[in-house]
N, C-alpha and C. Protein backbone atom coordinates (compact mmCIF):
# COMPACT_ATOMS: atom_id res chain seq x y z
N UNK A 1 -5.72 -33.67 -26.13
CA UNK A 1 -4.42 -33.37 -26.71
C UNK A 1 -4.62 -32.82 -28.11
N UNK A 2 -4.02 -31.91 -28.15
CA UNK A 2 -3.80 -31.18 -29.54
C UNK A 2 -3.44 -32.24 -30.96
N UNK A 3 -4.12 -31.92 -32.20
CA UNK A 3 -3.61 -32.81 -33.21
C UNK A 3 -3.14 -32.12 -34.02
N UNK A 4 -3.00 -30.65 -34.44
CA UNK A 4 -1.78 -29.86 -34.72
C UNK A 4 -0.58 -29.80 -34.58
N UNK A 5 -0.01 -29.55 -35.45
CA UNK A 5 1.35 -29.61 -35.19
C UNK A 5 1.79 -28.37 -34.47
N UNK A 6 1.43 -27.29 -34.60
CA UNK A 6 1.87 -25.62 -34.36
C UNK A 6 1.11 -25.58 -32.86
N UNK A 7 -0.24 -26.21 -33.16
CA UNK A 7 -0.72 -26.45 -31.32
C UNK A 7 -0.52 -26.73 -30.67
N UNK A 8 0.86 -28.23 -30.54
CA UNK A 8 1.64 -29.35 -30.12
C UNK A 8 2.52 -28.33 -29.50
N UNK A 9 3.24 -27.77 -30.88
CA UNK A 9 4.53 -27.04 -30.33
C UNK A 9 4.50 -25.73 -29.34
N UNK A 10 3.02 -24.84 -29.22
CA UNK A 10 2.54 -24.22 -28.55
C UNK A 10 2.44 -24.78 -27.02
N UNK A 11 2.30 -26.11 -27.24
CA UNK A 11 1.95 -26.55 -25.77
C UNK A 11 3.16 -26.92 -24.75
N UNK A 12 4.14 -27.05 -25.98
CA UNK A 12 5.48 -27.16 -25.67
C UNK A 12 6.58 -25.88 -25.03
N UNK A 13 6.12 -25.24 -26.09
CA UNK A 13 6.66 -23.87 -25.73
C UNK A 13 5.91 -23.27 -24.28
N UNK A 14 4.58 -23.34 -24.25
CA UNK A 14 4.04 -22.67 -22.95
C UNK A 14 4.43 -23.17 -21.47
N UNK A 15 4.78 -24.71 -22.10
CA UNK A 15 5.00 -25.56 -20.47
C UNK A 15 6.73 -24.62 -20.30
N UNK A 16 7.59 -24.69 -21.21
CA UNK A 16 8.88 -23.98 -20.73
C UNK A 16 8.84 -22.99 -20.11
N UNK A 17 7.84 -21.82 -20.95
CA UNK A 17 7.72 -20.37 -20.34
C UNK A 17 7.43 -20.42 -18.76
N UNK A 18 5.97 -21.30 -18.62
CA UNK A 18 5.16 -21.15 -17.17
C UNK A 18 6.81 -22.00 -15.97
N UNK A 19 7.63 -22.93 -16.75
CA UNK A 19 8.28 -23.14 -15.43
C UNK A 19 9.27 -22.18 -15.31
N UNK A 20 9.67 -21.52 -16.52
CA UNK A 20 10.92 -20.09 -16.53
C UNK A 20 9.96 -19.67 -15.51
N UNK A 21 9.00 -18.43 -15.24
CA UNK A 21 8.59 -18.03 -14.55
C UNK A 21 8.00 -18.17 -13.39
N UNK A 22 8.25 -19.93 -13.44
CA UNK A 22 7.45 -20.54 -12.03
C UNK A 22 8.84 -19.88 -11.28
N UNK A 23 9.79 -20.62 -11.85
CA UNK A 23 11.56 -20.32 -11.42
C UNK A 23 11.69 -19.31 -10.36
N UNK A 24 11.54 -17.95 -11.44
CA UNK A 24 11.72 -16.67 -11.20
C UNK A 24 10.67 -16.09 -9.88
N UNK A 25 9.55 -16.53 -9.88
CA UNK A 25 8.57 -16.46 -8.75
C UNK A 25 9.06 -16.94 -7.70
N UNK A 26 9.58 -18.18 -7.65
CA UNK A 26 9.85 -19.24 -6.51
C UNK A 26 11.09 -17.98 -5.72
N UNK A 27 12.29 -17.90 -6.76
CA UNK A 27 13.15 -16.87 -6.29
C UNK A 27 13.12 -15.52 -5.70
N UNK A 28 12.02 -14.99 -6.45
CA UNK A 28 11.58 -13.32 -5.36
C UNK A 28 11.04 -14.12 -4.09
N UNK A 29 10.43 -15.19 -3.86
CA UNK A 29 9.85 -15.50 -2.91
C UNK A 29 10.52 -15.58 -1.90
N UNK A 30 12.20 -16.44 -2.04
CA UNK A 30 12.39 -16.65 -0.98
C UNK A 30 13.07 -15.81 -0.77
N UNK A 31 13.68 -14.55 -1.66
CA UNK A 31 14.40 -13.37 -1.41
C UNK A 31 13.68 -12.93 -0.29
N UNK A 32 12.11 -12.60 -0.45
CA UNK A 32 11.63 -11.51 0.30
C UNK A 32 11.34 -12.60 1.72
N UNK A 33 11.61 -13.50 1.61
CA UNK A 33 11.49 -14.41 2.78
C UNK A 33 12.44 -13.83 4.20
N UNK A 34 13.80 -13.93 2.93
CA UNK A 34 15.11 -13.46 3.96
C UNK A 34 15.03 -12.22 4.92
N UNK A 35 13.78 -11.37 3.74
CA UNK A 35 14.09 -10.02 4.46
C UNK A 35 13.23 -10.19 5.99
N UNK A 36 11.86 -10.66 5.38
CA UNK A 36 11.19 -11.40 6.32
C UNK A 36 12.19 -11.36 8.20
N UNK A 37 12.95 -12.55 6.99
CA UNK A 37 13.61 -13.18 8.82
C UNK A 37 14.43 -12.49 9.41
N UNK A 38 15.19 -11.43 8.34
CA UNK A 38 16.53 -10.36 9.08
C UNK A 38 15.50 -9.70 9.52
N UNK A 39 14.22 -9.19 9.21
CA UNK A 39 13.27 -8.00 10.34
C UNK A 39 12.85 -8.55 11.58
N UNK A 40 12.43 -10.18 11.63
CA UNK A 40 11.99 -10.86 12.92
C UNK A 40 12.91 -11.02 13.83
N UNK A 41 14.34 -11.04 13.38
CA UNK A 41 15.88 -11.62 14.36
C UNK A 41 16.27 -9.79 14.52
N UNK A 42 15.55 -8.58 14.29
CA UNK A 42 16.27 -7.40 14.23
C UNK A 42 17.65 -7.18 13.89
N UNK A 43 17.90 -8.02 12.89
CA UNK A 43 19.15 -7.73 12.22
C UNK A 43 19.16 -6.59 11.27
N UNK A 44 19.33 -5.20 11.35
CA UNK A 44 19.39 -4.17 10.70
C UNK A 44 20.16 -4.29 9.34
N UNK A 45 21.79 -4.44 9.29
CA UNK A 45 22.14 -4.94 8.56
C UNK A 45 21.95 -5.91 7.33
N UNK A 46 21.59 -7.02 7.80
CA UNK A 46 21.31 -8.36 7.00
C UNK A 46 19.67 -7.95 6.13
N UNK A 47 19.17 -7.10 7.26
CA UNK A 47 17.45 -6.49 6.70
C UNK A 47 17.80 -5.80 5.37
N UNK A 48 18.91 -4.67 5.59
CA UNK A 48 18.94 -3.57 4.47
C UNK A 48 19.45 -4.06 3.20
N UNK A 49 20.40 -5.36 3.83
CA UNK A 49 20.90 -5.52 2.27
C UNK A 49 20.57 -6.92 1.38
N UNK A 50 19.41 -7.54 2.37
CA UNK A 50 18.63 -8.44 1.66
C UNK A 50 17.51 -7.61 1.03
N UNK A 51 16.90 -6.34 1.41
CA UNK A 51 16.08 -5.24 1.02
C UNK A 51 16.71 -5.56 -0.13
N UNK A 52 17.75 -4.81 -0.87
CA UNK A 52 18.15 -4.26 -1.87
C UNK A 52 18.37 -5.37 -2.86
N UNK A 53 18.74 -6.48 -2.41
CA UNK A 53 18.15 -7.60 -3.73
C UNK A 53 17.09 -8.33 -3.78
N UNK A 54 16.42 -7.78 -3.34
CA UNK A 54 14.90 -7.94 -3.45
C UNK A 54 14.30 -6.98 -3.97
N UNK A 55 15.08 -5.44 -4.42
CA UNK A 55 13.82 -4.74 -5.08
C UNK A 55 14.67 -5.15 -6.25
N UNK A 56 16.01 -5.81 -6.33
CA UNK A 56 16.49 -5.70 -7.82
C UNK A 56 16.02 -7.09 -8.45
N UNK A 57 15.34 -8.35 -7.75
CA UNK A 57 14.53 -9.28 -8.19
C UNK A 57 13.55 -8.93 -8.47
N UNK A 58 12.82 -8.57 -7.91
CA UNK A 58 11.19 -8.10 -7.87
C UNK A 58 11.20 -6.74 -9.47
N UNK A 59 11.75 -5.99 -9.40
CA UNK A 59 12.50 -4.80 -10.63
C UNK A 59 12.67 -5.83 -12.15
N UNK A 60 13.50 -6.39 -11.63
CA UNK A 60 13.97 -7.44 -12.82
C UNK A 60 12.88 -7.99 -13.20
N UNK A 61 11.86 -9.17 -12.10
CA UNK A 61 10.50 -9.74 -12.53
C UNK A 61 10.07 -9.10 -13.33
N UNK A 62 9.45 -7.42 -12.83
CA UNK A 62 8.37 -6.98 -13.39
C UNK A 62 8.96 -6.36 -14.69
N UNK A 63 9.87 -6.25 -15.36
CA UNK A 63 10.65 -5.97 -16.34
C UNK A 63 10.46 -6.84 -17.67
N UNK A 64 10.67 -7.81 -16.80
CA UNK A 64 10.03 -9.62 -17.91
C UNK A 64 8.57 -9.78 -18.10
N UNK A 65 7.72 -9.12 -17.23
CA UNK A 65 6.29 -9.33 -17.20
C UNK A 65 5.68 -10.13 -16.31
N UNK A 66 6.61 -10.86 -15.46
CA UNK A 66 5.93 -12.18 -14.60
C UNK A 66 5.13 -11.26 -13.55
N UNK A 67 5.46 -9.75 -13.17
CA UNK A 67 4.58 -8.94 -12.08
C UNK A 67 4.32 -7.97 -12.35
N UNK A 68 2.51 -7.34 -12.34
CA UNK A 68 2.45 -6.56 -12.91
C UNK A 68 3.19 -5.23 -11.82
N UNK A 69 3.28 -4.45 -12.75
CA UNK A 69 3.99 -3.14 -11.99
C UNK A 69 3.59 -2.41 -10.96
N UNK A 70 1.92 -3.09 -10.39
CA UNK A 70 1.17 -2.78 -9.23
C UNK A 70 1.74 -3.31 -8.53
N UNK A 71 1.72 -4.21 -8.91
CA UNK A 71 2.32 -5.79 -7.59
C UNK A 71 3.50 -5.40 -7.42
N UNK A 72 4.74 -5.39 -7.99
CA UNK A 72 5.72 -4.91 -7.92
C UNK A 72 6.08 -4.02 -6.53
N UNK A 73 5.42 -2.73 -7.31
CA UNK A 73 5.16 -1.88 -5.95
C UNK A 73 4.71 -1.67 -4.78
N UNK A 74 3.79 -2.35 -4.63
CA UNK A 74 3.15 -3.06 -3.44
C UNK A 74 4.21 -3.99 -2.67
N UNK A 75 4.66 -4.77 -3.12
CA UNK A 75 6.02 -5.83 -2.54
C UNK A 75 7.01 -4.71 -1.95
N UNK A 76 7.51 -3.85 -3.43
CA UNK A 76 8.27 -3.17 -2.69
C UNK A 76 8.28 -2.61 -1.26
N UNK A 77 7.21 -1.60 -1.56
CA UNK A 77 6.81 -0.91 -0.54
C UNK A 77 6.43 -1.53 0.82
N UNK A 78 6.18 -2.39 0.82
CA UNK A 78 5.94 -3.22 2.09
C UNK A 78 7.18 -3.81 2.87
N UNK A 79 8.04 -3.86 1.98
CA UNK A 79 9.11 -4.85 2.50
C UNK A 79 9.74 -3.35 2.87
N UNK A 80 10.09 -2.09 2.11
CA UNK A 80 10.58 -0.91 2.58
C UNK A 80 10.03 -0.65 4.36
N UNK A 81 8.91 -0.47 4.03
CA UNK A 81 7.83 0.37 5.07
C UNK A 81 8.49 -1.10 6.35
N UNK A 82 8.78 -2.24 6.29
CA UNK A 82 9.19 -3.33 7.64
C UNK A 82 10.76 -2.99 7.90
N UNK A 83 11.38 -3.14 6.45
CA UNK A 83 12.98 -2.54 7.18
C UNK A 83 12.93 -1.46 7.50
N UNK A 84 12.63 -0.16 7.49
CA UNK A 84 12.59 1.06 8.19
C UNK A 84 11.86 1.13 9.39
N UNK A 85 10.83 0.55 9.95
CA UNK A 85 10.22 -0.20 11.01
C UNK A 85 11.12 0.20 12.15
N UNK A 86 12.21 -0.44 11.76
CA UNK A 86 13.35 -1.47 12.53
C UNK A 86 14.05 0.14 13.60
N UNK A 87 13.81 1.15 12.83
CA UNK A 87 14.73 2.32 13.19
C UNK A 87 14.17 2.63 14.80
């Protein structure tokens, strides 16, 4: 354990950040989950427009920094390339 005071409060501050972003992770996750399950049940519908808040989670993430802008795109594109699948 830290005997600083500014190191203390560092350790304090970092545990908030890592669960803000644990948060935000947990949430694209199960976004892209949904899309997941509207592509397995061939729900076209429910696919396209769980798509679309999932690139605006995943957009938003990588905006904050929690994904780098590779990753980002990669998610995207994958989850694109399964709902169009569907056609």
């Amino acid at each position: 354990m830290a005997n600083i005071k500014s190191a203390k409060k560092r350790i304090k501050v970092i545990a908030t950040k890592t669960a803000h972003n644990k948060s935000i992770k947990s949430r694209v996750k199960t976004i892209i989950k949904k899309v997941d399950t509207a592509v397995a049940n061939g729900d076209k519908e429910a696919a396209k427009s769980a798509l679309t808040e999932a690139i605006k989670a995943i957009s938003s993430a990588t905006s904050k920094g929690i994904f780098h802008k590779n990753t980002a795109s990669r998610k995207i594109s994958n989850l694109t390339k399964a709902v169009n699948s569907m056609e």
